[in-house]
Protein backbone atom coordinates (compact mmCIF):
# COMPACT_ATOMS: atom_id res chain seq x y z
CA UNK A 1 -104.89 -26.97 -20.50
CA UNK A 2 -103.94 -24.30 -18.15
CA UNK A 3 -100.87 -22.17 -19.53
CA UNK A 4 -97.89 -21.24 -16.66
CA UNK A 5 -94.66 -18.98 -17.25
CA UNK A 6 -91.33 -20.22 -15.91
CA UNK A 7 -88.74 -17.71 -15.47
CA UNK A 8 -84.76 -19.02 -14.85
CA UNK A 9 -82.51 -16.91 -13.98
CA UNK A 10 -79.38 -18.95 -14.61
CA UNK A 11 -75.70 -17.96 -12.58
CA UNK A 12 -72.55 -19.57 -12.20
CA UNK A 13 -70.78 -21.57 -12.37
CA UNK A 14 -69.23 -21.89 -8.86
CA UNK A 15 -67.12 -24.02 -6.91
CA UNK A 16 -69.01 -26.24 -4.42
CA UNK A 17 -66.79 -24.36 -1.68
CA UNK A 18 -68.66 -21.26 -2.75
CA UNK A 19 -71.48 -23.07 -2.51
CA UNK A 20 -71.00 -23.86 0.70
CA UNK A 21 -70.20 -20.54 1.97
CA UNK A 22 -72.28 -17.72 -0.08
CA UNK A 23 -75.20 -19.81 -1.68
CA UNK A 24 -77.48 -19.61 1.61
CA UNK A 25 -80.73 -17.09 1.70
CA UNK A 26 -83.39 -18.93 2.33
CA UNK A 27 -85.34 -16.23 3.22
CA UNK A 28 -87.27 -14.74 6.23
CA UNK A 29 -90.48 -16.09 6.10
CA UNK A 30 -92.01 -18.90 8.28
CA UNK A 31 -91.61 -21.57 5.50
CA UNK A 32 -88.12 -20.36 4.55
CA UNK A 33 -89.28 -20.37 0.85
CA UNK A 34 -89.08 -16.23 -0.10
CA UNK A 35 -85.21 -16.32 -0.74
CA UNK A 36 -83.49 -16.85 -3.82
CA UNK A 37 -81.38 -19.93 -3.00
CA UNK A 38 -83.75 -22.95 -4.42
CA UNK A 39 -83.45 -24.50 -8.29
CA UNK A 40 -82.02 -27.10 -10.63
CA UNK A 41 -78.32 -27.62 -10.44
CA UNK A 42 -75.56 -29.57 -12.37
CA UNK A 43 -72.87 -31.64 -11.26
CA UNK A 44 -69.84 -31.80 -13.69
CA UNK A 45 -66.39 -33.72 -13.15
CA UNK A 46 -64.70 -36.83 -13.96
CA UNK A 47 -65.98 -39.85 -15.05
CA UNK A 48 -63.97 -43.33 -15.44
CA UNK A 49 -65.44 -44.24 -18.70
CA UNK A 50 -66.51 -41.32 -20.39
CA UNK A 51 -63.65 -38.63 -19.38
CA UNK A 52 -62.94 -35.24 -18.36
CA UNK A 53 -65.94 -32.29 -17.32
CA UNK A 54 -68.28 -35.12 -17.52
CA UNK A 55 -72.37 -34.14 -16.44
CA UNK A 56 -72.73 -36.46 -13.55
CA UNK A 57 -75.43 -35.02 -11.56
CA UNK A 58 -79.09 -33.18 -11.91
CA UNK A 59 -80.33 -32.22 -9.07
CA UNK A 60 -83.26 -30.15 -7.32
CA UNK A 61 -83.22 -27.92 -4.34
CA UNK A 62 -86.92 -27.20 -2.61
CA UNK A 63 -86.40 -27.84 1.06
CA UNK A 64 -83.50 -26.54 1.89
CA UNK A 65 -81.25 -24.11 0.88
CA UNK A 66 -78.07 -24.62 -2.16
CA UNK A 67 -75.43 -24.48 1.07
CA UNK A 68 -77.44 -27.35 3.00
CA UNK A 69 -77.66 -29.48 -0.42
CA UNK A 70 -74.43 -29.39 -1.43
CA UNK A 71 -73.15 -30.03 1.88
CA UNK A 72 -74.82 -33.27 1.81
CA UNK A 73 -73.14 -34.01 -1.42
CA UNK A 74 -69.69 -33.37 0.47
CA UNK A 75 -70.62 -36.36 2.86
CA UNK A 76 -70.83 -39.15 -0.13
């Protein structure tokens, strides 16, 4: 089995409005893949049965940036 390193570099949290506005380098190269602005991300907030600061979401960012994501997430 072929060993691989992971490195996270974890930051946060934010407000999705931050998100929105300062979350956005997606880099300069052709693919758009050398900037820092693609990972795992958690959704906390309020859930009906289970309360207050709740984890509702996990999500993954490849093919786009964290701005583009979470906009989407302001459309549902």
């Amino acid at each position: 089995m072929d060993e691989h390193a992971i490195e996270a570099e974890w930051k946060g949290p934010y407000s999705v409005a931050a998100i929105i506005k300062k979350i956005n380098d997606g880099g300069s190269l052709e693919n758009g893949f050398s900037g820092n602005d693609y990972g795992v991300y958690q959704i906390y907030g309020n859930h009906i049965l289970c309360g207050k600061n709740m984890l509702l979401y996990i999500g993954k960012v490849t093919n786009q940036t964290f701005s583009e994501r979470f906009k989407q997430h302001q459309n549902q």
